[in-house]
Protein backbone atom coordinates (compact mmCIF):
# COMPACT_ATOMS: atom_id res chain seq x y z
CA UNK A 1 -23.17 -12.45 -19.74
CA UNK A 2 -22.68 -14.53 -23.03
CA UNK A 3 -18.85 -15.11 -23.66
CA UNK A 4 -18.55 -13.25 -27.13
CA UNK A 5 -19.88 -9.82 -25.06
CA UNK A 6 -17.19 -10.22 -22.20
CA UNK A 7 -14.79 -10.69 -24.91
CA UNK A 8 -15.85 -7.95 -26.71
CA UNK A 9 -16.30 -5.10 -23.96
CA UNK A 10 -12.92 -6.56 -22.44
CA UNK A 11 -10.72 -5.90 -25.83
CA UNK A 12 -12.32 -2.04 -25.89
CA UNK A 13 -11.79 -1.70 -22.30
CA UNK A 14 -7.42 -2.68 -22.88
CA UNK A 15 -7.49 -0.82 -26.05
CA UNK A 16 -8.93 2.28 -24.04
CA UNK A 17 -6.49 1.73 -21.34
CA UNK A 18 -3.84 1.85 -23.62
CA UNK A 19 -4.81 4.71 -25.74
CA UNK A 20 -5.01 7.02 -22.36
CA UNK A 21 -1.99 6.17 -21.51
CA UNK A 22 -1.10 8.55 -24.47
CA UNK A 23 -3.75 10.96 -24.94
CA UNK A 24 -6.63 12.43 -22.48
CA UNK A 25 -9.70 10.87 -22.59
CA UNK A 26 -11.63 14.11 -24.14
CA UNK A 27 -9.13 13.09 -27.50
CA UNK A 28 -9.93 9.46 -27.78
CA UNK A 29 -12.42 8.73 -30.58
CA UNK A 30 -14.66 5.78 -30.68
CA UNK A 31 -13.32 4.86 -34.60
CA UNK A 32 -9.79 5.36 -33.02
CA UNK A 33 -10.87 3.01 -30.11
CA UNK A 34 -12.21 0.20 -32.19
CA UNK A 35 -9.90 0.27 -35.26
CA UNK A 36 -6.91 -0.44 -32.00
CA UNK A 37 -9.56 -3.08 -30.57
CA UNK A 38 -10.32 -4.57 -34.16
CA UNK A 39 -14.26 -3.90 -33.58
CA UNK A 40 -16.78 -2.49 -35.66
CA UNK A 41 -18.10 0.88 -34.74
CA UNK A 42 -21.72 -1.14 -35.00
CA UNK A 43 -20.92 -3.30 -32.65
CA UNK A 44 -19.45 -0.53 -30.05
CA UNK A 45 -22.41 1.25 -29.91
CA UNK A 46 -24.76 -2.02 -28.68
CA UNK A 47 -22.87 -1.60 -25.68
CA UNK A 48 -21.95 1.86 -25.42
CA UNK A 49 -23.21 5.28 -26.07
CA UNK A 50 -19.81 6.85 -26.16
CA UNK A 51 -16.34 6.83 -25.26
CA UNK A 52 -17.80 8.50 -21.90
CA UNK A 53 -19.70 5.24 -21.49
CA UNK A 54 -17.13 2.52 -21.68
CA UNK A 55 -15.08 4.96 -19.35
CA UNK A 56 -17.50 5.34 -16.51
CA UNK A 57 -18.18 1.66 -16.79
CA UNK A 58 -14.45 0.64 -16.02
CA UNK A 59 -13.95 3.30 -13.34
CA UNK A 60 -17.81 1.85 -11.49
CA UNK A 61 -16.13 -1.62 -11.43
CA UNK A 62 -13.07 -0.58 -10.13
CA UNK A 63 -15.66 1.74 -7.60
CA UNK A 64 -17.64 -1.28 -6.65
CA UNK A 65 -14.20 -3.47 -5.93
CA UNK A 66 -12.55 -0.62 -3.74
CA UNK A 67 -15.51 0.10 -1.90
CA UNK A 68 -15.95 -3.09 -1.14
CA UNK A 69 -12.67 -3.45 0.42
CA UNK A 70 -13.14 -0.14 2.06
CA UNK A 71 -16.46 -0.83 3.70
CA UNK A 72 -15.34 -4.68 4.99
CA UNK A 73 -11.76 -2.44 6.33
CA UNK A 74 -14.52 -0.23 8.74
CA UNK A 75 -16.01 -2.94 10.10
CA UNK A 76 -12.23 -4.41 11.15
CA UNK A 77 -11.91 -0.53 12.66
CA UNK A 78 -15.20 -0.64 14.49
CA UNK A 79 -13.84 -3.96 16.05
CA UNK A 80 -10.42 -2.55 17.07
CA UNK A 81 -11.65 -0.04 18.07
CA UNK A 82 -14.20 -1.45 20.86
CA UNK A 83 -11.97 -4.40 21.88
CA UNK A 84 -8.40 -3.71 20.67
CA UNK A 85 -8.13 -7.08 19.50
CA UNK A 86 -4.91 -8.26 18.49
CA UNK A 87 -6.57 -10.17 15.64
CA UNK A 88 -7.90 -6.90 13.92
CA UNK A 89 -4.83 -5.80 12.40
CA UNK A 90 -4.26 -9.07 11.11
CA UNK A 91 -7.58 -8.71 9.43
CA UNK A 92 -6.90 -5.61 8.10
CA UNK A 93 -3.26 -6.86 6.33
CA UNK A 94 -5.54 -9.40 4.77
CA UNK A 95 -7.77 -6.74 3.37
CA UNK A 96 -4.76 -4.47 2.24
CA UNK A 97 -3.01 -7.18 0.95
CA UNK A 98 -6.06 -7.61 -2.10
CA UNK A 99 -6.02 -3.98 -2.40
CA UNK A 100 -2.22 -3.83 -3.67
CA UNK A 101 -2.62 -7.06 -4.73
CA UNK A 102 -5.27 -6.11 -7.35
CA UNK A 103 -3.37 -2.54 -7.87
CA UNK A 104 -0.26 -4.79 -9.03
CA UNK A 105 -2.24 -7.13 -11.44
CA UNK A 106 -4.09 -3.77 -12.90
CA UNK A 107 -1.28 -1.48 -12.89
CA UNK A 108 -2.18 0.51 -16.04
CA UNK A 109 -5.45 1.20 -15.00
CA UNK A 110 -4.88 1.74 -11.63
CA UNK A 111 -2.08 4.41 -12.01
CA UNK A 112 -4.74 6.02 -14.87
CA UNK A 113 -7.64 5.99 -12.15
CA UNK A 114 -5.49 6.94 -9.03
CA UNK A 115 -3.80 10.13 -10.84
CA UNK A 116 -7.08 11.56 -11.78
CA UNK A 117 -7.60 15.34 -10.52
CA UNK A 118 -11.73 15.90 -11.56
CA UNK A 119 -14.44 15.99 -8.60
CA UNK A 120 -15.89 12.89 -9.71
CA UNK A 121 -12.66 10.49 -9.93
CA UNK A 122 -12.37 7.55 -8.24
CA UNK A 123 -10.36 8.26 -5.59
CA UNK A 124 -12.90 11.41 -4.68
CA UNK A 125 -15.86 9.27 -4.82
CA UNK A 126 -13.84 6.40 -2.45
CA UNK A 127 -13.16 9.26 0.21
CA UNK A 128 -16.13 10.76 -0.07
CA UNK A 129 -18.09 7.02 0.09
CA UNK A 130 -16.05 6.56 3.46
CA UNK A 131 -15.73 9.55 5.08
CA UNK A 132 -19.73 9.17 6.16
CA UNK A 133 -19.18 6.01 7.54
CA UNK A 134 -15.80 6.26 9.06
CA UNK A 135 -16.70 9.86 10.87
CA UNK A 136 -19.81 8.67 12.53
CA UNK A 137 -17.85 5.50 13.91
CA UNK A 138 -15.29 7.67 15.74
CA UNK A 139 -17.92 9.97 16.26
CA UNK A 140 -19.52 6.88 18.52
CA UNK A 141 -16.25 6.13 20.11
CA UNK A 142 -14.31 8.69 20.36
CA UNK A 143 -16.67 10.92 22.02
CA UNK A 144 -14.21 13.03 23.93
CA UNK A 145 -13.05 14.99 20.59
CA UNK A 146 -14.37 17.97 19.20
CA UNK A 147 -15.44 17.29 15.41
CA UNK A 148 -12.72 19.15 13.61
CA UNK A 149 -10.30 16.82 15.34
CA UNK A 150 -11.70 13.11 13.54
CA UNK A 151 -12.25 14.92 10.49
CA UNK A 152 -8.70 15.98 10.69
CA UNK A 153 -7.85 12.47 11.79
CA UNK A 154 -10.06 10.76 8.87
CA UNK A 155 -8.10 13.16 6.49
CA UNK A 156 -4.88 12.07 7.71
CA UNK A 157 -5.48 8.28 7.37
CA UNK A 158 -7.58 8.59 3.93
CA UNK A 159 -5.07 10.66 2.04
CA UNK A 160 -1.98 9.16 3.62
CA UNK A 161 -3.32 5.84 2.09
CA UNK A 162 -3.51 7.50 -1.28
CA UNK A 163 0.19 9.07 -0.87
CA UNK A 164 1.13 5.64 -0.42
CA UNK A 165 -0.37 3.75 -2.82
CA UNK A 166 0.46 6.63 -5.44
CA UNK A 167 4.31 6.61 -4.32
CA UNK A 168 4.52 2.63 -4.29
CA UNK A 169 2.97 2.60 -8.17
CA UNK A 170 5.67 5.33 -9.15
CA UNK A 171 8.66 3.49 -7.26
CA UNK A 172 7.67 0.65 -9.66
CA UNK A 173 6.20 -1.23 -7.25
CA UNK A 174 9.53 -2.87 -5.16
CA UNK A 175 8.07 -3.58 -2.54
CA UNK A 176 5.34 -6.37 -1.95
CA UNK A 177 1.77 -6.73 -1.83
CA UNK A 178 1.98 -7.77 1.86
CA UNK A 179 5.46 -5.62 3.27
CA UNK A 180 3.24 -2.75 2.02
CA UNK A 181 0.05 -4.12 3.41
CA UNK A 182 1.69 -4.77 6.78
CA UNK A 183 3.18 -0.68 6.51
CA UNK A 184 -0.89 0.93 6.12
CA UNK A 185 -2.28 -1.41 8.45
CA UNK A 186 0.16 -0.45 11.53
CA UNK A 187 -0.02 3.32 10.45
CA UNK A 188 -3.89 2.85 10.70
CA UNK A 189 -3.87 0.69 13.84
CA UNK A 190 -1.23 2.57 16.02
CA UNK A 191 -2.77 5.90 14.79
CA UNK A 192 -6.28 4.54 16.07
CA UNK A 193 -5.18 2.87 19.23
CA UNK A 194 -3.64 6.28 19.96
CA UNK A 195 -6.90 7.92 20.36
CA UNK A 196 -8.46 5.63 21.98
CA UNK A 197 -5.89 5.08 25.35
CA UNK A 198 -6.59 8.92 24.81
CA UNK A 199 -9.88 8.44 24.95
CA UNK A 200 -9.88 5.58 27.98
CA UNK A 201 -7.49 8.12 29.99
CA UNK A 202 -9.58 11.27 29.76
């Protein structure tokens, strides 16, 4: 992408940020968004049908990078899982680690997309993205349970991460990156490992 169009869709994107930090995004106006971002109105609309636009755009990047993270975190699972290898919840600190990592250097954003309530925010499309993948791997593994028990289970560990990343954002963020990283990862893997010397016992 040619510099003066990152440049460009990058100055709307922080002025947007900024302006729903004060008002919801059903008030913000595209001449109010580019007389903030110093942008013609022209020149907004070669990238972007609508405020709508520029907002979906920002929350399918920050999709894309969560997922990501997500989908690379079940295949650490999958591994602890069968082998209960030490080394997994190392793996899995790493992985946290970016996510608050890249919460802290996008906190406006973040606390915008995190806090939203509507079917289709981000944090309903991440669960929703996950909880295919990460039922059908207990499924696999933890064969023992009846189905309403690893949905129950999946609930606990998907929203408790939310909880958590919601309360560190509002308790400004004391803690670091990697204390906070270390925290999820031990919830996840002691929670996990539970199951399964459940499951090896049975």
């Amino acid at each position: 992408m040619d510099r003066r169009i990152k440049r460009t869709k990058k100055l709307l994107k922080n002025e947007l940020i900024n302006l729903l930090k004060i008002y919801p995004l059903s008030k913000i106006t595209v001449t109010e968004l580019c007389d903030r971002a110093d942008i013609n109105r022209s020149t907004f609309y070669i990238h972007y049908k609508d405020i709508f636009d520029i907002y979906d755009e920002i929350n399918e990047e920050l999709y894309s990078y969560f997922n990501s993270a997500i989908e690379k975190h079940f295949n650490v699972i999958i591994n602890l899982v069968d082998t209960l290898h030490p080394s997994s919840n190392k793996m899995s600190i790493e992985l946290f680690k970016k996510i608050f990592e890249f919460i802290k250097e996008n906190r406006e954003l973040s606390e915008i997309m995190i806090n939203e309530t509507h079917k289709n925010s981000l944090i309903s499309r991440l669960l929703n993205s996950g909880k295919k993948n990460s039922l059908a791997m207990l499924k696999k593994h933890l064969k023992s349970y009846d189905e309403d028990t690893i949905d129950y289970f999946y609930e606990f560990i998907s929203s408790g991460c939310v909880g958590i990343y919601k309360n560190w954002i509002m308790t400004d963020m004391k803690d670091s990156p990697e204390k906070m990283a270390i925290m999820v990862a031990n919830f996840i893997s002691y929670g996990t490992k539970y199951f399964v010397l459940e499951e090896n016992l049975k």
